[in-house]
PDB file of N, CA and C in Angstrom:
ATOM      1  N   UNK A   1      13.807 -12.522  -1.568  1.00  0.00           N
ATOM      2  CA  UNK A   1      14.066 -12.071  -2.910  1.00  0.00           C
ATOM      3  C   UNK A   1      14.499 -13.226  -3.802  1.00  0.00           C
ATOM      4  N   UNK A   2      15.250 -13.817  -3.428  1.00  0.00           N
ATOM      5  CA  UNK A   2      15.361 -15.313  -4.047  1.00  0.00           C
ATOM      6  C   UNK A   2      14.240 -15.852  -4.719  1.00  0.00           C
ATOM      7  N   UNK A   3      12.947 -15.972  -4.676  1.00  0.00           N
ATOM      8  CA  UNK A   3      11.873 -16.159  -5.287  1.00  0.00           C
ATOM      9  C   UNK A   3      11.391 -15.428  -6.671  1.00  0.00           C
ATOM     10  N   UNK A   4      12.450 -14.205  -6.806  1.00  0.00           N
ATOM     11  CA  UNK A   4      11.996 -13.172  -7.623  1.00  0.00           C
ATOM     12  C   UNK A   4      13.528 -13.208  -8.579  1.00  0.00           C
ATOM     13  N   UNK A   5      14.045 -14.425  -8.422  1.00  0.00           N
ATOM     14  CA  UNK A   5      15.461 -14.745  -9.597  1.00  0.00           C
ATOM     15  C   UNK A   5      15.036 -14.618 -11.104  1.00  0.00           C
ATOM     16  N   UNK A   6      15.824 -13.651 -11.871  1.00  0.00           N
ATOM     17  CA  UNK A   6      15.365 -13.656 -13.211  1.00  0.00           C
ATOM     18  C   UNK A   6      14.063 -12.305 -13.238  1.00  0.00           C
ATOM     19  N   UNK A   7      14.044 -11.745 -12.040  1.00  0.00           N
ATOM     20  CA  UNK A   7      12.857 -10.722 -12.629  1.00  0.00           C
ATOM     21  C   UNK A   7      13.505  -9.364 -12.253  1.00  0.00           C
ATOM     22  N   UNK A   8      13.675  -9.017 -13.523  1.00  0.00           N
ATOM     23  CA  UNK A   8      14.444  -7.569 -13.587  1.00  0.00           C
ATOM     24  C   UNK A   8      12.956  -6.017 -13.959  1.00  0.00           C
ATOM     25  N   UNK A   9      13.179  -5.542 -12.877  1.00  0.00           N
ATOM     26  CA  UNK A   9      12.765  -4.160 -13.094  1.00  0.00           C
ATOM     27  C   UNK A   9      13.298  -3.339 -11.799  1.00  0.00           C
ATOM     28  N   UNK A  10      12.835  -2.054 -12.103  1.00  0.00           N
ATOM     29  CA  UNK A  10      13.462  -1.284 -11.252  1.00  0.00           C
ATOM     30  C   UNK A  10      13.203  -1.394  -9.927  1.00  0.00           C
ATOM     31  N   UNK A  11      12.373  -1.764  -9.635  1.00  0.00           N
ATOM     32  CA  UNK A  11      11.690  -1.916  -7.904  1.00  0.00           C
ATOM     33  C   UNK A  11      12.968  -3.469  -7.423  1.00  0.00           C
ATOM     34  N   UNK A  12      12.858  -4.531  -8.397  1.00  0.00           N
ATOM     35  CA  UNK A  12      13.881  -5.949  -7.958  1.00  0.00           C
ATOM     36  C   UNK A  12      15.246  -5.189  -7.738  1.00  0.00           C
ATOM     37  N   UNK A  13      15.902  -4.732  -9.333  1.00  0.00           N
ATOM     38  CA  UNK A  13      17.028  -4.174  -8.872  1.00  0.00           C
ATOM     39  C   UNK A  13      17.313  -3.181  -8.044  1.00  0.00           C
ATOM     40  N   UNK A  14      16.367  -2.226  -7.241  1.00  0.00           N
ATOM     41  CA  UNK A  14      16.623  -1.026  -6.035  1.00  0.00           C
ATOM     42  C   UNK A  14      16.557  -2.169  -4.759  1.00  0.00           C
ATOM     43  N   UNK A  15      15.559  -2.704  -4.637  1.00  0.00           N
ATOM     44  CA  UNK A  15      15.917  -3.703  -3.501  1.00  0.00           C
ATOM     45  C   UNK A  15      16.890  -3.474  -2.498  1.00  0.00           C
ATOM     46  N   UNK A  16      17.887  -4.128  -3.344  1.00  0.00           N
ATOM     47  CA  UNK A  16      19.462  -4.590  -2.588  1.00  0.00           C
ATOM     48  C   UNK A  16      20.310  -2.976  -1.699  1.00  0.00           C
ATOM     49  N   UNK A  17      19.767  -1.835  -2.577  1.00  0.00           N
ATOM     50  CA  UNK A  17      20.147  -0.737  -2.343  1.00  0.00           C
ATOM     51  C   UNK A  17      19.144  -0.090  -1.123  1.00  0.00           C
ATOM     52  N   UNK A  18      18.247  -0.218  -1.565  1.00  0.00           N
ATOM     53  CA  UNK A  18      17.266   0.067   0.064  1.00  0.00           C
ATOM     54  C   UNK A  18      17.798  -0.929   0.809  1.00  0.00           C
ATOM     55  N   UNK A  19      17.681  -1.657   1.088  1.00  0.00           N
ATOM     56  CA  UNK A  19      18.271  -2.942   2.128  1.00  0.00           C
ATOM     57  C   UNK A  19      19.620  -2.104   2.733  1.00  0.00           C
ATOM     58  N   UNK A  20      20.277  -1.631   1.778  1.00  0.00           N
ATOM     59  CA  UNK A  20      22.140  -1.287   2.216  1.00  0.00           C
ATOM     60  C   UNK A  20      21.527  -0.047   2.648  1.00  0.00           C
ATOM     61  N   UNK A  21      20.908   0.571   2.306  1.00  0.00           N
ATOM     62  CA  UNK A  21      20.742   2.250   2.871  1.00  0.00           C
ATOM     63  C   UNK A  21      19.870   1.959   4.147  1.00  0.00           C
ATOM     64  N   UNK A  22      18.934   0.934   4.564  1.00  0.00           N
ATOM     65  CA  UNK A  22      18.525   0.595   6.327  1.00  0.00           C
ATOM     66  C   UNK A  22      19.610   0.194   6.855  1.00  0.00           C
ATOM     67  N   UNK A  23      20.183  -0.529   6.461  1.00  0.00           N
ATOM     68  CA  UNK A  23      21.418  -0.768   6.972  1.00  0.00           C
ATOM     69  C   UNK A  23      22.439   0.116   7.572  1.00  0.00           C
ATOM     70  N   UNK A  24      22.592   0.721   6.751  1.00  0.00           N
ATOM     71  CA  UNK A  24      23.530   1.697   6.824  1.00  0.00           C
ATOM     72  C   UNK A  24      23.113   2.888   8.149  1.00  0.00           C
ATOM     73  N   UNK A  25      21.560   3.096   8.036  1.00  0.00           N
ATOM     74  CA  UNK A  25      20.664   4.309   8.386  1.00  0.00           C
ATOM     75  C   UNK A  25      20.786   3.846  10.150  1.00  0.00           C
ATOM     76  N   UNK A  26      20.712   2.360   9.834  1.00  0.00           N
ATOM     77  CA  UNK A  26      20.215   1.823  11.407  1.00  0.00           C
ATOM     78  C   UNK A  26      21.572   1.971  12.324  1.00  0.00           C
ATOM     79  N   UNK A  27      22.573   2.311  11.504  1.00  0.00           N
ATOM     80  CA  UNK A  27      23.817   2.173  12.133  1.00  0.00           C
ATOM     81  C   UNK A  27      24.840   3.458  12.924  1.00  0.00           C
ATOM     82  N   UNK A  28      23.566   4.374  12.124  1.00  0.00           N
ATOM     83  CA  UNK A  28      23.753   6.132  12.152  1.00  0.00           C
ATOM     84  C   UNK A  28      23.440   6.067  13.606  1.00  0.00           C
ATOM     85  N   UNK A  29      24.463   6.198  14.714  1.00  0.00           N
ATOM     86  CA  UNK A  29      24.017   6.913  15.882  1.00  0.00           C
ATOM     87  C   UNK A  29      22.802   8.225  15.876  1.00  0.00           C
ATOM     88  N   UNK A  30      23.126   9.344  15.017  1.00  0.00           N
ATOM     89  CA  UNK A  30      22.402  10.508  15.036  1.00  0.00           C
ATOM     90  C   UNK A  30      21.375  10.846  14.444  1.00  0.00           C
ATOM     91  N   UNK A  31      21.092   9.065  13.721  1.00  0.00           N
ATOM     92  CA  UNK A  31      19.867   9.366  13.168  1.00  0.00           C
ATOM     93  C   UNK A  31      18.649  10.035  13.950  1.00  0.00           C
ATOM     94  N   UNK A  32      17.723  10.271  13.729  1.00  0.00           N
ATOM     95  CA  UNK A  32      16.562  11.699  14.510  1.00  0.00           C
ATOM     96  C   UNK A  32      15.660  10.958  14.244  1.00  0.00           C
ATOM     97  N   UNK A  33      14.224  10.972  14.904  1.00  0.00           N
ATOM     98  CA  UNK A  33      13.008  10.082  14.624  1.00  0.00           C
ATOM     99  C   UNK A  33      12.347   9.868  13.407  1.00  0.00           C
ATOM    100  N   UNK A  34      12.473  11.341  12.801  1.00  0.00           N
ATOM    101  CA  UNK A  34      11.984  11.628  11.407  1.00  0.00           C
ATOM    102  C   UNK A  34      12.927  10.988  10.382  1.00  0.00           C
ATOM    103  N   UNK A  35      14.409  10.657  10.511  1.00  0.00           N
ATOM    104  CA  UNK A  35      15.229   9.884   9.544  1.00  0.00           C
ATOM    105  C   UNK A  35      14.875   8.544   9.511  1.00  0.00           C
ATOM    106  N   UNK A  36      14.341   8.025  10.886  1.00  0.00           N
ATOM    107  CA  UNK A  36      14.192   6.879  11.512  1.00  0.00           C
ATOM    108  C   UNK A  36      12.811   6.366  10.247  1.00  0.00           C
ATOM    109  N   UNK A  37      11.841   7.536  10.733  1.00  0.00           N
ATOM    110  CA  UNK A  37       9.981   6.943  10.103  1.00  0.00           C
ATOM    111  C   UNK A  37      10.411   6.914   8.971  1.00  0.00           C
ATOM    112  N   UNK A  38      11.462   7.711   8.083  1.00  0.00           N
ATOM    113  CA  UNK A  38      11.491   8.211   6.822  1.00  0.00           C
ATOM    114  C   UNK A  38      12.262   6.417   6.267  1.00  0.00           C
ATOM    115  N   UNK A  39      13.260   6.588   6.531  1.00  0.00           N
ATOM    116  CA  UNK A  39      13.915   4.807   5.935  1.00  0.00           C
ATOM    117  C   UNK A  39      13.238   3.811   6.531  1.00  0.00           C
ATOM    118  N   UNK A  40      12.198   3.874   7.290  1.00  0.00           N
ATOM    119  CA  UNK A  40      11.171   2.772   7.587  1.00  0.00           C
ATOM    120  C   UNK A  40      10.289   2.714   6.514  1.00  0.00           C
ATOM    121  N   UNK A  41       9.824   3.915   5.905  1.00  0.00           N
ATOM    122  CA  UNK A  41       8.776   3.789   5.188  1.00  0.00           C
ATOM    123  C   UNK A  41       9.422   3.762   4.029  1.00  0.00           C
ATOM    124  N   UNK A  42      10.569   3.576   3.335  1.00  0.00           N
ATOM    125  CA  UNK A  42      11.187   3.492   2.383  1.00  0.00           C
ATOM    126  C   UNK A  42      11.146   1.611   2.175  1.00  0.00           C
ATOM    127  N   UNK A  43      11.546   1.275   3.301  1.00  0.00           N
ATOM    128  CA  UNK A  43      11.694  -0.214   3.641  1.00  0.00           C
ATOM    129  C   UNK A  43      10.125  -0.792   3.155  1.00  0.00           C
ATOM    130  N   UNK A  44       9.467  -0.200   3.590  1.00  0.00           N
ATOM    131  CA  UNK A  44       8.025  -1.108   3.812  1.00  0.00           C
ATOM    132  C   UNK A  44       7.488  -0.978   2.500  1.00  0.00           C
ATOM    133  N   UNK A  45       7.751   0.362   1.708  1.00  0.00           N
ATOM    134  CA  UNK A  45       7.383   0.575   0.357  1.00  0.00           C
ATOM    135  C   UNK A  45       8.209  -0.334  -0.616  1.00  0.00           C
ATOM    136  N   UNK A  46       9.228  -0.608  -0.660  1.00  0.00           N
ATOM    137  CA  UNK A  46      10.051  -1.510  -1.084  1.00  0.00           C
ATOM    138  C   UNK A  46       9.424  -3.328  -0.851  1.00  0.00           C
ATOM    139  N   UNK A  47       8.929  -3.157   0.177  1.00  0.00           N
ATOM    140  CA  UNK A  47       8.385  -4.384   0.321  1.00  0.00           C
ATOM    141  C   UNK A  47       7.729  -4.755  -0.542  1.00  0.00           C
ATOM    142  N   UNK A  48       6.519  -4.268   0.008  1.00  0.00           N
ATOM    143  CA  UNK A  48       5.533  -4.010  -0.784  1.00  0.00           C
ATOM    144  C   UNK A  48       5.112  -3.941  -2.420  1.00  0.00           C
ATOM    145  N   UNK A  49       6.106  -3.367  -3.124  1.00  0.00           N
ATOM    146  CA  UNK A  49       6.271  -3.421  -4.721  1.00  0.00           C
ATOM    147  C   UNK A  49       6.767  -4.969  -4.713  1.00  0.00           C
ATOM    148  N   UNK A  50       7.529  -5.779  -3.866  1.00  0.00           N
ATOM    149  CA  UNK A  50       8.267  -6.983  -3.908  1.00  0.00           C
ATOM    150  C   UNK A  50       6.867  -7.707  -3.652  1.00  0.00           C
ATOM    151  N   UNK A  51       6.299  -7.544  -3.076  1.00  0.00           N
ATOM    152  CA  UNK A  51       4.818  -8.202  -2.960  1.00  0.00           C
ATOM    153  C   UNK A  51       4.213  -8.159  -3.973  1.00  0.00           C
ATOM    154  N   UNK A  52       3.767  -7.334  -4.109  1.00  0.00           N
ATOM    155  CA  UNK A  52       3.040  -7.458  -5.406  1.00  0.00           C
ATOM    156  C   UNK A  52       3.847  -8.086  -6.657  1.00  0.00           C
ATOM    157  N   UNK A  53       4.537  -7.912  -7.402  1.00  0.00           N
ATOM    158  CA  UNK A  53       5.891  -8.549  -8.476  1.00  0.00           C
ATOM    159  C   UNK A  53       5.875 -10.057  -8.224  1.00  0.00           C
ATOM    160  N   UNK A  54       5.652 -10.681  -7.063  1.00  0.00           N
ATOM    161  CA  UNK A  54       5.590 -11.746  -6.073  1.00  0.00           C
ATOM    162  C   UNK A  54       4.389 -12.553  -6.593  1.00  0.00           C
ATOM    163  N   UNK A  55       3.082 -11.284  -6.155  1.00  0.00           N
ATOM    164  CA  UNK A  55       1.584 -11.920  -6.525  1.00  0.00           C
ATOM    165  C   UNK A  55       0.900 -12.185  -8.152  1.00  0.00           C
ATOM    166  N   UNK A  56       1.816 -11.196  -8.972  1.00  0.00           N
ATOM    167  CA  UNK A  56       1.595 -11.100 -10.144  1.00  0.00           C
ATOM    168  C   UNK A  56       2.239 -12.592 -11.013  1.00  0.00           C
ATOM    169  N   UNK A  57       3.161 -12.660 -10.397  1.00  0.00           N
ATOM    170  CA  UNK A  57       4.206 -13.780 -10.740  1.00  0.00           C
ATOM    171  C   UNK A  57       3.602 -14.957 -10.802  1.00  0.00           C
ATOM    172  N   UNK A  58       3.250 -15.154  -9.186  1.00  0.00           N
ATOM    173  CA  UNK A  58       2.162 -16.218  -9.235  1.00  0.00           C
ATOM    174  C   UNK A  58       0.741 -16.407  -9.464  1.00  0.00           C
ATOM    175  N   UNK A  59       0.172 -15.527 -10.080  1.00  0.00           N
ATOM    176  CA  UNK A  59      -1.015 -15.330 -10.852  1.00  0.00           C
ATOM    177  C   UNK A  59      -0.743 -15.427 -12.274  1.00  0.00           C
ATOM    178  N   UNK A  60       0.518 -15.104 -13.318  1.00  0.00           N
ATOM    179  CA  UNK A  60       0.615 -15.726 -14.322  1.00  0.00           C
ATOM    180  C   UNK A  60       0.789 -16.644 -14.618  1.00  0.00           C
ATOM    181  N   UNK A  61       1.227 -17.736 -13.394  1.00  0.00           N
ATOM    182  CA  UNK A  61       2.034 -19.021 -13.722  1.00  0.00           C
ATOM    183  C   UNK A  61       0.740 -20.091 -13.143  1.00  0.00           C
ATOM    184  N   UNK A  62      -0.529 -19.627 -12.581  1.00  0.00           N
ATOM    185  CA  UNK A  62      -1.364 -20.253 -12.596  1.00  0.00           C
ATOM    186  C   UNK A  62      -2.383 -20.198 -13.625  1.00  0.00           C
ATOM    187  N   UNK A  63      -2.485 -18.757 -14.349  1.00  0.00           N
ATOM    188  CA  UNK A  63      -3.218 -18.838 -15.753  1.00  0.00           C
ATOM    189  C   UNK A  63      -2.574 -19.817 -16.872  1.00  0.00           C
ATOM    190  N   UNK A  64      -0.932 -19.763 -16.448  1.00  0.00           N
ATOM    191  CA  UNK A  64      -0.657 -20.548 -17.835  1.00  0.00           C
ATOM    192  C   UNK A  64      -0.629 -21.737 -17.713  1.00  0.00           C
ATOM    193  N   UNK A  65      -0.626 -22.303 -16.557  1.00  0.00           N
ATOM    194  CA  UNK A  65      -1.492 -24.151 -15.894  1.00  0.00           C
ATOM    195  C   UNK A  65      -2.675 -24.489 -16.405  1.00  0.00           C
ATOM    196  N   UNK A  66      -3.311 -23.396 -16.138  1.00  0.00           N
ATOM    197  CA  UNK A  66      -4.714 -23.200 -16.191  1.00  0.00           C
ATOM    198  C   UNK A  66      -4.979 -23.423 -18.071  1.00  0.00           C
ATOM    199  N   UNK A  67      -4.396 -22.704 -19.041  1.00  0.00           N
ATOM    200  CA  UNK A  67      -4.020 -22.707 -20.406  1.00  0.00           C
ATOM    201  C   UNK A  67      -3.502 -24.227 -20.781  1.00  0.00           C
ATOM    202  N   UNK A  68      -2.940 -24.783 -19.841  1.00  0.00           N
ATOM    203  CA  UNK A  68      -1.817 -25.936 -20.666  1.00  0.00           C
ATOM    204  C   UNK A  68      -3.456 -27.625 -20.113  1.00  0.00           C
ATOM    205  N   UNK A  69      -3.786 -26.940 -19.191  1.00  0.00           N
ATOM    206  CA  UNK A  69      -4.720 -28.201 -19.061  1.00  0.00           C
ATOM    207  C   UNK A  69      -6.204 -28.148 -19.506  1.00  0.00           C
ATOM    208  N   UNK A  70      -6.083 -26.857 -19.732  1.00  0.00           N
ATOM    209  CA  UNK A  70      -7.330 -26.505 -20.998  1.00  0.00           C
ATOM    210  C   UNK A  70      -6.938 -27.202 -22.322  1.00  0.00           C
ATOM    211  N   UNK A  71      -6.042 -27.253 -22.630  1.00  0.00           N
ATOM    212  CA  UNK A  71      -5.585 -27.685 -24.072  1.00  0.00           C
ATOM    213  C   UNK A  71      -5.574 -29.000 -24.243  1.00  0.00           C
ATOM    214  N   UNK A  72      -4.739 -29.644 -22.583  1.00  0.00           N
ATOM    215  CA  UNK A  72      -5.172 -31.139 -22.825  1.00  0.00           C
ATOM    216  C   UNK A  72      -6.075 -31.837 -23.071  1.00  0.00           C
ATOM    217  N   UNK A  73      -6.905 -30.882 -22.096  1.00  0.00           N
ATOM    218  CA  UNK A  73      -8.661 -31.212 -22.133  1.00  0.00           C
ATOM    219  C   UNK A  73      -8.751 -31.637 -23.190  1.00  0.00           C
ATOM    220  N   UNK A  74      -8.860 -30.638 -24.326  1.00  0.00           N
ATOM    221  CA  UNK A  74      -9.417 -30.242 -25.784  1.00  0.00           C
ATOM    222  C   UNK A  74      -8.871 -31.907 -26.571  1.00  0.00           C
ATOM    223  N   UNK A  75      -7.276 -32.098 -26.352  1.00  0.00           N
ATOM    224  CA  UNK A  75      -6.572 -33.063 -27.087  1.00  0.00           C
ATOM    225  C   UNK A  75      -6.746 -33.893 -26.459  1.00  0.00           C
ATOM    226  N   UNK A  76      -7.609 -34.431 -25.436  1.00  0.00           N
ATOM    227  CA  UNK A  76      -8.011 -35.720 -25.045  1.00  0.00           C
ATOM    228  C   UNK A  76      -8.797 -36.457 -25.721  1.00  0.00           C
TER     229      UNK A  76
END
């Protein structure tokens, strides 16, 4: 998540809170298989939005490379 400093939306800021609720879940003696699949797939969905936010991130910051040495081009 460190990679994703400065990027605020709701999926960055829930993060930290899914993280504390596996945490928490994994620690539940009585958790049941179905609590088990259920905060797994909470986890992986969480990922996942962090992935993507991740890929988008670095797909804008190569268009705007892509923009800044187009321009030099031009002013060469």
């Amino acid at each position: 998540m460190r990679s994703l400093t400065g990027v605020s939306n709701p999926t960055t800021d829930s993060a930290p809170l899914v993280l504390a609720e596996a945490k928490k879940a994994f620690a539940d003696d009585s958790l049941i298989e179905q609590g088990l699949r259920d905060i797994l797939q909470t986890v992986k969905d969480a990922i996942a939005s962090l992935e993507s936010i991740k890929e988008s991130q670095s797909a804008t910051k190569i268009d705007n490379l892509k923009e800044v040495i187009t321009k030099l081009k031009a002013n060469a």
